[in-house]
Protein backbone atom coordinates (compact mmCIF):
# COMPACT_ATOMS: atom_id res chain seq x y z
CA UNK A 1 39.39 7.15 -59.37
CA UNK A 2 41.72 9.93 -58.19
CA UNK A 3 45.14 11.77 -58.41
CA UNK A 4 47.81 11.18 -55.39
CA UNK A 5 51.39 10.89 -54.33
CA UNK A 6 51.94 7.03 -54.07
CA UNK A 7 54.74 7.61 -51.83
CA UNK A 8 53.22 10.26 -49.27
CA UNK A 9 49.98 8.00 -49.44
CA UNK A 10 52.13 5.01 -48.56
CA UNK A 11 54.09 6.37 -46.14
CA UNK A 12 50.76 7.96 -44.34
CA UNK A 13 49.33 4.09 -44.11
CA UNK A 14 52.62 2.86 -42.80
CA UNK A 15 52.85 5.49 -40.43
CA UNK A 16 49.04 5.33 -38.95
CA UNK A 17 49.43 1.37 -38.83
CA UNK A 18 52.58 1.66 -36.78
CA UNK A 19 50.96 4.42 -34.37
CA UNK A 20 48.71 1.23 -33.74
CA UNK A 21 50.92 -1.30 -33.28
CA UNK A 22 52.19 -2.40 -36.20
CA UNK A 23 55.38 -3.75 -36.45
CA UNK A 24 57.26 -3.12 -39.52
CA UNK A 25 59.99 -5.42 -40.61
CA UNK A 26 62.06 -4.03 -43.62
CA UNK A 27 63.62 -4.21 -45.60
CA UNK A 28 63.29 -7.87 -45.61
CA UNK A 29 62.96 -10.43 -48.31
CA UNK A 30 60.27 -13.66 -47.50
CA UNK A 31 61.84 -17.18 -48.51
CA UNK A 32 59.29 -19.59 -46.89
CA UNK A 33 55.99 -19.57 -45.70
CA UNK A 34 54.96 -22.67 -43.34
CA UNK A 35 50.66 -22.82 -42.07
CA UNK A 36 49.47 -24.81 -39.64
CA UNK A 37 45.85 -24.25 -38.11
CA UNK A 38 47.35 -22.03 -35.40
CA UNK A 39 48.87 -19.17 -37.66
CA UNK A 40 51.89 -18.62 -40.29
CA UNK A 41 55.23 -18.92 -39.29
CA UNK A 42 57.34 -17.00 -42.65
CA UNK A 43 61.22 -17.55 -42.82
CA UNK A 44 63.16 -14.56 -43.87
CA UNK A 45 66.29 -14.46 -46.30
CA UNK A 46 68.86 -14.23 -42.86
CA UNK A 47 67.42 -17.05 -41.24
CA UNK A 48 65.06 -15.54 -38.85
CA UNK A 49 61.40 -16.13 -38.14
CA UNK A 50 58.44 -13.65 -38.03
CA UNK A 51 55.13 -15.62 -36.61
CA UNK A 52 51.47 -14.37 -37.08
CA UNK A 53 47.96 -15.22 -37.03
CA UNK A 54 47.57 -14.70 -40.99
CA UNK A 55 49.27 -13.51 -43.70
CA UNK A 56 48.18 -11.17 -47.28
CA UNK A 57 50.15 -11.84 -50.18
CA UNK A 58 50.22 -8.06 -51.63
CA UNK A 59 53.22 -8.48 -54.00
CA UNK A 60 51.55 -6.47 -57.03
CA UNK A 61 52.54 -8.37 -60.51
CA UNK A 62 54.91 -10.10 -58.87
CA UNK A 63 52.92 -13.60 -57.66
CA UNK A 64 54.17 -15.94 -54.69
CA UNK A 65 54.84 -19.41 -55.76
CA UNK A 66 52.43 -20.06 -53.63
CA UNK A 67 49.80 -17.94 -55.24
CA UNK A 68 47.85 -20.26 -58.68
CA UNK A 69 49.63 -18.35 -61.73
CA UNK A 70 47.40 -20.05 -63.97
CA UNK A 71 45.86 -17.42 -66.66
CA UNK A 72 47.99 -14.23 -64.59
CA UNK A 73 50.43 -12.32 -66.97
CA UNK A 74 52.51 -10.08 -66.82
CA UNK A 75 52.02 -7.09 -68.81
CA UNK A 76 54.76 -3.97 -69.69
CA UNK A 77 53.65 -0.63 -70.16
CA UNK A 78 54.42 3.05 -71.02
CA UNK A 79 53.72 6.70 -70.03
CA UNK A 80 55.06 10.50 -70.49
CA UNK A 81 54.61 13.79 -68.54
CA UNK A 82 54.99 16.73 -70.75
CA UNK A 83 56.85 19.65 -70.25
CA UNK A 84 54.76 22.58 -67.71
CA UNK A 85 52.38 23.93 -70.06
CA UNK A 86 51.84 27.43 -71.24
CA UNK A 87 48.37 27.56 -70.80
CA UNK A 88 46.02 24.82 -68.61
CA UNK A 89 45.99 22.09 -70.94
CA UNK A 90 43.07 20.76 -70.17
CA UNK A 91 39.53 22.87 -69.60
CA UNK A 92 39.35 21.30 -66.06
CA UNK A 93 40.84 18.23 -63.69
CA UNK A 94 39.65 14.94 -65.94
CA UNK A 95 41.09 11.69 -66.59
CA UNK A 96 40.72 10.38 -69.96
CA UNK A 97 40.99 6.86 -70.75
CA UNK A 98 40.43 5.93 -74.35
CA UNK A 99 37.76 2.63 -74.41
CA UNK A 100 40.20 0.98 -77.26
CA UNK A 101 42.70 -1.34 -77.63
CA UNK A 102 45.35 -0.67 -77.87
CA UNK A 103 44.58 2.33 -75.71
CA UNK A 104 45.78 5.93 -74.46
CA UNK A 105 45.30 7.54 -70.78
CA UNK A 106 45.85 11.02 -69.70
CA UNK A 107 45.79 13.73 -67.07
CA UNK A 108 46.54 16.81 -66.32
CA UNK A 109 48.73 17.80 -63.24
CA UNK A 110 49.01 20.69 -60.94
CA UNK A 111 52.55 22.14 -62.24
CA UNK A 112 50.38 22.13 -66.00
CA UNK A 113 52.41 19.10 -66.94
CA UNK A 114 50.29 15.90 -68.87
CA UNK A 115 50.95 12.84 -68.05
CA UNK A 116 49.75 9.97 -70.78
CA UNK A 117 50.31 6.68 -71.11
CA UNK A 118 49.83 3.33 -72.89
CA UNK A 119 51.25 1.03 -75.95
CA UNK A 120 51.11 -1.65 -73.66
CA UNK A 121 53.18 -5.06 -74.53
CA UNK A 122 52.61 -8.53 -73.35
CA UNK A 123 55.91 -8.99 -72.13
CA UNK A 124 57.93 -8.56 -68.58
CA UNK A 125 61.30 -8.80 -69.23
CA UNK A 126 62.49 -5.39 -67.60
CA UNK A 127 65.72 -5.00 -70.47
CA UNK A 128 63.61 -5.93 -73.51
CA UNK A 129 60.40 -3.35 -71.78
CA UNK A 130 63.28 -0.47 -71.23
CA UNK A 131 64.54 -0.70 -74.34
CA UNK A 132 61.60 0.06 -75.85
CA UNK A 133 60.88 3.47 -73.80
CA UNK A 134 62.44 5.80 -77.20
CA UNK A 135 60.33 4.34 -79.44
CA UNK A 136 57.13 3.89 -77.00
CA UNK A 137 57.68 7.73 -76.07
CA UNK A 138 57.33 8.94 -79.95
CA UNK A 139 54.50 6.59 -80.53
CA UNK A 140 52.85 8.28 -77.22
CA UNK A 141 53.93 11.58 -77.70
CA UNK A 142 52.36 11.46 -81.53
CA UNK A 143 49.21 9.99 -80.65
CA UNK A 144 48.85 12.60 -77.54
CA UNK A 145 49.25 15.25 -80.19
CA UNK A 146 46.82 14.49 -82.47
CA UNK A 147 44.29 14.14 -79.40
CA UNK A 148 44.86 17.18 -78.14
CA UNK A 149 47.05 19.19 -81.04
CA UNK A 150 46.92 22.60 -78.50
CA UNK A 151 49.44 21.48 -76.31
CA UNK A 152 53.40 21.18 -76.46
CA UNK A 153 54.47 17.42 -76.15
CA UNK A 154 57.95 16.90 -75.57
CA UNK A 155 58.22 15.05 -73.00
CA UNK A 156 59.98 16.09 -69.92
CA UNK A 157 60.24 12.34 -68.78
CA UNK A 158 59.32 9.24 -70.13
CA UNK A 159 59.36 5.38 -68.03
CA UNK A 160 58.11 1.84 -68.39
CA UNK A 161 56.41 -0.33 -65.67
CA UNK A 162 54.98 -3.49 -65.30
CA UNK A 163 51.25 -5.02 -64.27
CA UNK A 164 49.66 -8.30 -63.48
CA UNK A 165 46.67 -8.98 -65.42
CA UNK A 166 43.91 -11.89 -66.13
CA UNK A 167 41.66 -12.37 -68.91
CA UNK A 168 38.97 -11.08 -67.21
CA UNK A 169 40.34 -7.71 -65.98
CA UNK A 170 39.76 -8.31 -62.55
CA UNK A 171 42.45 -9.11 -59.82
CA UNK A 172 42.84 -12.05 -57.65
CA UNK A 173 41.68 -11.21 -54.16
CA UNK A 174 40.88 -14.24 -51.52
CA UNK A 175 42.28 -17.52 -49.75
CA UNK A 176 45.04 -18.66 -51.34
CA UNK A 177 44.27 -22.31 -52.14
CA UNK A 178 46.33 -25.23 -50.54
CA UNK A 179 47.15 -22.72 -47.48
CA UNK A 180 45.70 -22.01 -44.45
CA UNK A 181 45.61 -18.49 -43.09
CA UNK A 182 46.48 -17.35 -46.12
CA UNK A 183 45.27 -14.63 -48.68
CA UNK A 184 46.26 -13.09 -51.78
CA UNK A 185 45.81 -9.15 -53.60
CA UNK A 186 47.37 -9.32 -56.54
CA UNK A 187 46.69 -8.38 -60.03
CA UNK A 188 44.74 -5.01 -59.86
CA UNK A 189 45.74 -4.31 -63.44
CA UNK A 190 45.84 0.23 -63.50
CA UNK A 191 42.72 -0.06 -61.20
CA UNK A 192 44.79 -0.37 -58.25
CA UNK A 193 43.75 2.47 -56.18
CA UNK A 194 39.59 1.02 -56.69
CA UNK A 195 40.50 -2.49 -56.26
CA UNK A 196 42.57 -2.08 -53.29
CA UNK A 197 39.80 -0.63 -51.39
CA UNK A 198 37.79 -3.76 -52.38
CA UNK A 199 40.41 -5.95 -51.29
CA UNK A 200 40.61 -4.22 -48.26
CA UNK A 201 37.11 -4.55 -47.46
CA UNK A 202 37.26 -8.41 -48.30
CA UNK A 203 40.09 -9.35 -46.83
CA UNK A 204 39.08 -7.47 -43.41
CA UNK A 205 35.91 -9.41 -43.36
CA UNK A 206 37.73 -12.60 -44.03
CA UNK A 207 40.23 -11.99 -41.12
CA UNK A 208 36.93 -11.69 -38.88
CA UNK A 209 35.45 -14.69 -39.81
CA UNK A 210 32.89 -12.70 -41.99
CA UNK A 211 32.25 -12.60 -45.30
CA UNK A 212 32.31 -10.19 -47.73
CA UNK A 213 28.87 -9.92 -50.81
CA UNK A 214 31.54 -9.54 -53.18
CA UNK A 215 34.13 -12.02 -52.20
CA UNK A 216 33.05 -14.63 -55.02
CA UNK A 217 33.87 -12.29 -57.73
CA UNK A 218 37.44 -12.10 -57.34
CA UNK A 219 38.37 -15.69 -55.94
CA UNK A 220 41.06 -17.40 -57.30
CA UNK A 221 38.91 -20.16 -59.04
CA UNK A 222 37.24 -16.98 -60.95
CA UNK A 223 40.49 -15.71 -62.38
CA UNK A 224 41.35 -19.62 -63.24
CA UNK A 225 38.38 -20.20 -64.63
CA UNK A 226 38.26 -18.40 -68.26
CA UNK A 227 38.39 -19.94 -71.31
């Protein structure tokens, strides 16, 4: 995995797909979606159309009703960055991600700060998740000092967020059943910078009329299929 600047990242894709073609409608909200064998024809919150030969669900947690919700939750979680640092307080540039449940994360960044994160709950209501950030911070801020009892804690700002998950871990990427021209990313749990790539590659080959070794693995009937 690796350390970037969502937004600059972002705005670098938008900006190289536009200087291709691209045409970028927002902000706009999606109400309906019709398919037909000739393309996608998606009904926007004003009234207007926007037609096109396919169309990718990427809505994060957040699934379409027409996207199977069947074994997909919705997950709230919690994270920290210190206060700059003193000294580096890490020996060098490492994520750490703790192989328990529950589980801590936690990096270093270039201004010295640490960022860690975790106490994950298995709810997604965004008042009940917020309210929580006070005592989610302490629990964080305690556990990150016994791990690394060097380094000053207090946290310089705390926040909650929210993830799709499945039982197996891995997202849904694929044809969204029931509708034609049609695909779905959703669900990449925190692996969304790896997965995204993947989907990517999938959904590229899929738009070709290819197909991709790994498609199987992350088709909707996968993710429904757990017990």
């Amino acid at each position: 995995d690796l350390a970037l600047d969502p937004r600059r990242l972002t705005s670098g894709f938008l900006n190289a797909a536009i200087e291709r073609g691209t045409r970028v409608y927002a902000p706009t909200e999606i109400t309906d979606v019709d398919s037909g064998s000739d393309g996608i024809t998606a009904t926007t919150a004003n009234g207007r159309t926007i037609r096109a030969g396919a169309i990718v669900f990427a809505t994060g947690y957040e699934l379409p009703r027409y996207v199977p919700k069947r074994r997909h939750r919705v997950m709230s979680t919690y994270a920290i960055a210190t206060v700059p640092q003193k000294q580096k307080p890490l020996p060098e540039d490492c994520f750490i991600w703790e192989a328990s449940d529950p589980y801590l994360y936690l990096r270093s960044t270039p201004d010295g700060r640490v960022i860690c994160g975790g106490e994950d709950e298995e709810f997604s209501d965004d008042e009940a998740r917020d309210a929580l950030i006070p005592e989610k911070t302490e629990a964080i801020r305690r556990k990150l000092g016994k791990m690394l009892p060097h380094i000053d804690t207090t946290p310089d700002f705390a926040w909650a967020g929210a993830f799709g998950s499945t039982p197996t871990g891995l997202p849904s990427i694929g044809a969204v059943p029931g509708l034609k021209n049609a695909w779905a990313v959703l669900g990449f749990g925190g692996n969304g910078i790896t997965y995204s790539r993947i989907a990517a590659d999938i959904i590229n080959a899929a738009l070709a009329g290819k197909s991709d070794p790994d498609a199987d693995l992350y088709a909707f009937a996968k993710t429904r299929a757990v017990r």
